[in-house]
Each structure stands twice: as C-alpha cells, then as structure tokens.
Protein backbone atom coordinates (compact mmCIF):
# COMPACT_ATOMS: atom_id res chain seq x y z
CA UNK A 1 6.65 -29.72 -24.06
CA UNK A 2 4.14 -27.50 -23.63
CA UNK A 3 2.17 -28.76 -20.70
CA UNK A 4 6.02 -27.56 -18.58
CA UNK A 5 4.63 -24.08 -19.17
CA UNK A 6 1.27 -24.79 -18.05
CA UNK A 7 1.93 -24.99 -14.11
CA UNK A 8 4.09 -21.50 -14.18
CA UNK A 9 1.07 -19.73 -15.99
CA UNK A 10 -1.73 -20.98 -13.39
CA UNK A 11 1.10 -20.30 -10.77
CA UNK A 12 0.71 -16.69 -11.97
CA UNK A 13 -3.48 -16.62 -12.37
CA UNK A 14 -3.44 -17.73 -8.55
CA UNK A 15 -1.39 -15.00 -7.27
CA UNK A 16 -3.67 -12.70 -5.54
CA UNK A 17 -4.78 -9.84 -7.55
CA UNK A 18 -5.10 -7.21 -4.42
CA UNK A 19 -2.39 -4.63 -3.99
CA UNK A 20 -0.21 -4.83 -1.36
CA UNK A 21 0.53 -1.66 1.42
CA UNK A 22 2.68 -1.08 4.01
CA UNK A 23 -0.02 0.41 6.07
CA UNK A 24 -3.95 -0.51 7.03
CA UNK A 25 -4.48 2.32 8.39
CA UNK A 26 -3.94 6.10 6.79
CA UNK A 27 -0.51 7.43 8.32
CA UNK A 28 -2.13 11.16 7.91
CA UNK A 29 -5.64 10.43 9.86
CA UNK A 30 -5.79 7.16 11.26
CA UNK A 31 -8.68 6.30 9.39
CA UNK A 32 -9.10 2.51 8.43
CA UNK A 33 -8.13 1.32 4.92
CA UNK A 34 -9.63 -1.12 2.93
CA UNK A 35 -6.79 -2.55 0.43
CA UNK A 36 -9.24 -3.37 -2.25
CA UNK A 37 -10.90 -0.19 -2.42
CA UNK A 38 -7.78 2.20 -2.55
CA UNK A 39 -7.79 4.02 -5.77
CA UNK A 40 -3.91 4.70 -7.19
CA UNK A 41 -4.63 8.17 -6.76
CA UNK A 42 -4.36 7.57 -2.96
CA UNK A 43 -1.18 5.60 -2.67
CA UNK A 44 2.70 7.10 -2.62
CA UNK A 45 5.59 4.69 -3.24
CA UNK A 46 8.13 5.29 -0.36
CA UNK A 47 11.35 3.71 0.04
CA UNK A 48 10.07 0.83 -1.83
CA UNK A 49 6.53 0.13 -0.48
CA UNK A 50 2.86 1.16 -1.50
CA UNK A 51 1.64 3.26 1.08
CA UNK A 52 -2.50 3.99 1.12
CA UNK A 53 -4.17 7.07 2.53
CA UNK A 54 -7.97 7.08 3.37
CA UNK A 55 -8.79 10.27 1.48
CA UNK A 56 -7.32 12.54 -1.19
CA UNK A 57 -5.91 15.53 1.29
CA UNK A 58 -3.51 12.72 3.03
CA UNK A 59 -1.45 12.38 -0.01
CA UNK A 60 -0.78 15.94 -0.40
CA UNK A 61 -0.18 16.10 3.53
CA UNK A 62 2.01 13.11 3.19
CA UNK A 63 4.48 15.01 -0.09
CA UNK A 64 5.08 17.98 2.50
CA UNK A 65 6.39 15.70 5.42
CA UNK A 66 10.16 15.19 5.41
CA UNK A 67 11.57 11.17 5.39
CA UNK A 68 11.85 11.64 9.41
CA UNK A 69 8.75 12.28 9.91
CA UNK A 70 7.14 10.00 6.99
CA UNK A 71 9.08 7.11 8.96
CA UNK A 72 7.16 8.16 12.20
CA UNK A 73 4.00 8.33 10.98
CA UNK A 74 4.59 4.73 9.34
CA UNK A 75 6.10 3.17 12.66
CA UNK A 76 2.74 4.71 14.63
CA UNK A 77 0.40 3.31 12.13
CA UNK A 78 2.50 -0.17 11.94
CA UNK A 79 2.06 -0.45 15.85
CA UNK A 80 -2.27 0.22 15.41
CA UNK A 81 -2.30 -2.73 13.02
C-alpha cells in the first residue's frame, strides 16, 4: 500500500521550512529580526526555544546574563511584539 505513505511524506514537504524563535525582536538591542535571515551563529537555545539576536555581539552579551535576567529580557521583548 504504498500510496498510505504518500499523504504523511507531502504532510512533511508542506511544513514550513523557516525556523521558529521565541523572539522578533533581539532581547540584547531591540533591533528587529527577520526569521529567515538569522544565521545559526546568531541564535542560543534557552530553556527549550530558539532565541535570535540581530548581530553577532548579542550572543556573547546574552552567555554572560544569568537565567533571571535572560527571562527579563525575553518577557520585555515578548511584550514589543
């Protein structure tokens, strides 16, 4: 029965292809971020999500901050959306 498989694969190919954030906007500068455009380099998992920074000193900025204040700066940028 191979046309049974067939719906799960397309199923898959339509997923969309863009990786998801936690955050539009960089937690570090407030800066605007496009979703398609953010290189790996400029993301951070945290407590399970993706989280995107506009340029490549926010990263670095963001590894210093304690969980307190990571969770601030992601509740401030969460409100701007």
């Amino acid at each position: 029965m191979p046309a049974a498989s067939k719906p799960a694969a397309s199923q898959a190919a339509s997923a969309p292809a863009k990786a998801k954030f936690v955050n539009t906007v960089c937690p570090i500068m407030g800066g605007r971020i496009d979703p398609a455009k953010v290189p790996d380099s400029l993301t951070r998992q945290y407590k399970g999500q993706r989280v995107a920074f506009c340029c490549a000193a926010c990263p670095a900025a963001w590894d210093k901050l304690t969980d307190a204040q990571k969770d601030a700066k992601l509740k401030a940028v969460s409100r701007s959306k």
